[in-house]
Protein backbone atom coordinates (compact mmCIF):
# COMPACT_ATOMS: atom_id res chain seq x y z
CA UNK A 1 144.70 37.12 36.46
CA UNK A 2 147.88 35.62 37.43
CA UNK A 3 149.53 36.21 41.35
CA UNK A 4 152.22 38.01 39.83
CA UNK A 5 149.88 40.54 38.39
CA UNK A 6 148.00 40.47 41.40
CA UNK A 7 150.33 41.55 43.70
CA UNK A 8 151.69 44.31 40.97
CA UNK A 9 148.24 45.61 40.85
CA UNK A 10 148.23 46.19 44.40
CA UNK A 11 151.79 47.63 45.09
CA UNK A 12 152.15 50.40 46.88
CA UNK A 13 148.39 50.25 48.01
CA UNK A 14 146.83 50.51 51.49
CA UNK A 15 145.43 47.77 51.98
CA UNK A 16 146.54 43.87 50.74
CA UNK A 17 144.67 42.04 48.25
CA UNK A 18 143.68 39.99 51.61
CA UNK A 19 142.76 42.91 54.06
CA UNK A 20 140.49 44.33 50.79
CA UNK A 21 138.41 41.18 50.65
CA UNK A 22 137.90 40.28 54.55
CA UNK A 23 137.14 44.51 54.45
CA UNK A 24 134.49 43.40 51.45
CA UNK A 25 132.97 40.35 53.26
CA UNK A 26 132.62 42.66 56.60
CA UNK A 27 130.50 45.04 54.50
CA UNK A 28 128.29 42.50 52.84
CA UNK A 29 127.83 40.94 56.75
CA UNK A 30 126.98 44.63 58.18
CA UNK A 31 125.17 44.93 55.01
CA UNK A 32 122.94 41.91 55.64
CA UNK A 33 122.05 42.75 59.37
CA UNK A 34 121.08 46.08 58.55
CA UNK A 35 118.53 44.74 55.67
CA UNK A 36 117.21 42.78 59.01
CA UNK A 37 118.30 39.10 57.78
CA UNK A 38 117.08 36.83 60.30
CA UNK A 39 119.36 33.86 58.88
CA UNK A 40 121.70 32.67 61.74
CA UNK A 41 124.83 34.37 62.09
CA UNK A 42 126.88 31.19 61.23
CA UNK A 43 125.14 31.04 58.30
CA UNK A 44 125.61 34.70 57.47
CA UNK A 45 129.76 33.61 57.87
CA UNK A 46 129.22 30.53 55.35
CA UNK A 47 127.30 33.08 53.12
CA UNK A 48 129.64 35.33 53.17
CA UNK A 49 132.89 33.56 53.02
CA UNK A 50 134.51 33.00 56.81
CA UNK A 51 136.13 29.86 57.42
CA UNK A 52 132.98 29.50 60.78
CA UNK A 53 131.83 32.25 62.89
CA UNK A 54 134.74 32.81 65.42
CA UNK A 55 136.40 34.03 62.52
CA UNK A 56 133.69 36.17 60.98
CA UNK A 57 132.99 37.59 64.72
CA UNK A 58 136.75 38.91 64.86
CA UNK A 59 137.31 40.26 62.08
CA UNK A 60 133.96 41.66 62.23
CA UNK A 61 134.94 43.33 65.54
CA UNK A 62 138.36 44.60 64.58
CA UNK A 63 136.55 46.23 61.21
CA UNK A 64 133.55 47.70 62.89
CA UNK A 65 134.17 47.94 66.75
CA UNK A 66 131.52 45.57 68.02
CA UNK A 67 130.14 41.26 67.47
CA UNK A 68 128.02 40.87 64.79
CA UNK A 69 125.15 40.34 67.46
CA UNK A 70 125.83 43.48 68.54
CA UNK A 71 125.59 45.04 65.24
CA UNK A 72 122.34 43.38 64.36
CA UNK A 73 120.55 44.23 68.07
CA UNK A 74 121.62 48.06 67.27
CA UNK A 75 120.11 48.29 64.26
CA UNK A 76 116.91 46.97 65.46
CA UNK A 77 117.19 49.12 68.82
CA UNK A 78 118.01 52.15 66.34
CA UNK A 79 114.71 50.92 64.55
CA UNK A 80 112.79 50.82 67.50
CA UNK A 81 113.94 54.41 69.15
CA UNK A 82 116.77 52.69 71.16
CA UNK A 83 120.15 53.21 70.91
CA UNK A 84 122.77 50.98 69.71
CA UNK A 85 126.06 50.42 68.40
CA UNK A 86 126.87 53.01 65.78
CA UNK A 87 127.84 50.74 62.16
């Protein structure tokens, strides 16, 4: 697919070609912490497409309101009757 039809394809959409693929690796992330991956984080980011993990942990937090770490140690404390960060 060429830029040009790229960018017509998402005209007058939401979200950016850009802001729909950081949204995409920020649900495959949330999706691996909840499947209780015990890979490290920065190799979650490589996985998953972030330049190194100060970049996955901010755009993580501006998507889903909390760190990565956070994410992860609420779903286990959700798991274990405690409460956590909602996802």
């Amino acid at each position: 697919m060429s830029t040009r039809k790229l960018h017509a394809t998402y005209q007058g959409a939401d979200l950016t070609y850009a802001q729909t693929v950081l949204a995409m690796r920020v649900t495959g992330c949330a999706r691996d912490l909840a499947a209780d991956d015990r890979s490290s984080l920065s190799d979650l980011a490589a996985r998953r497409g972030f330049s190194d993990l100060s970049h996955m942990n901010r755009v993580f937090r501006a998507h889903r309101g909390c760190l990565p770490s956070e994410y992860r140690a609420g779903r286990a404390g959700r798991a274990e009757g405690r409460r956590g960060p909602s996802p």
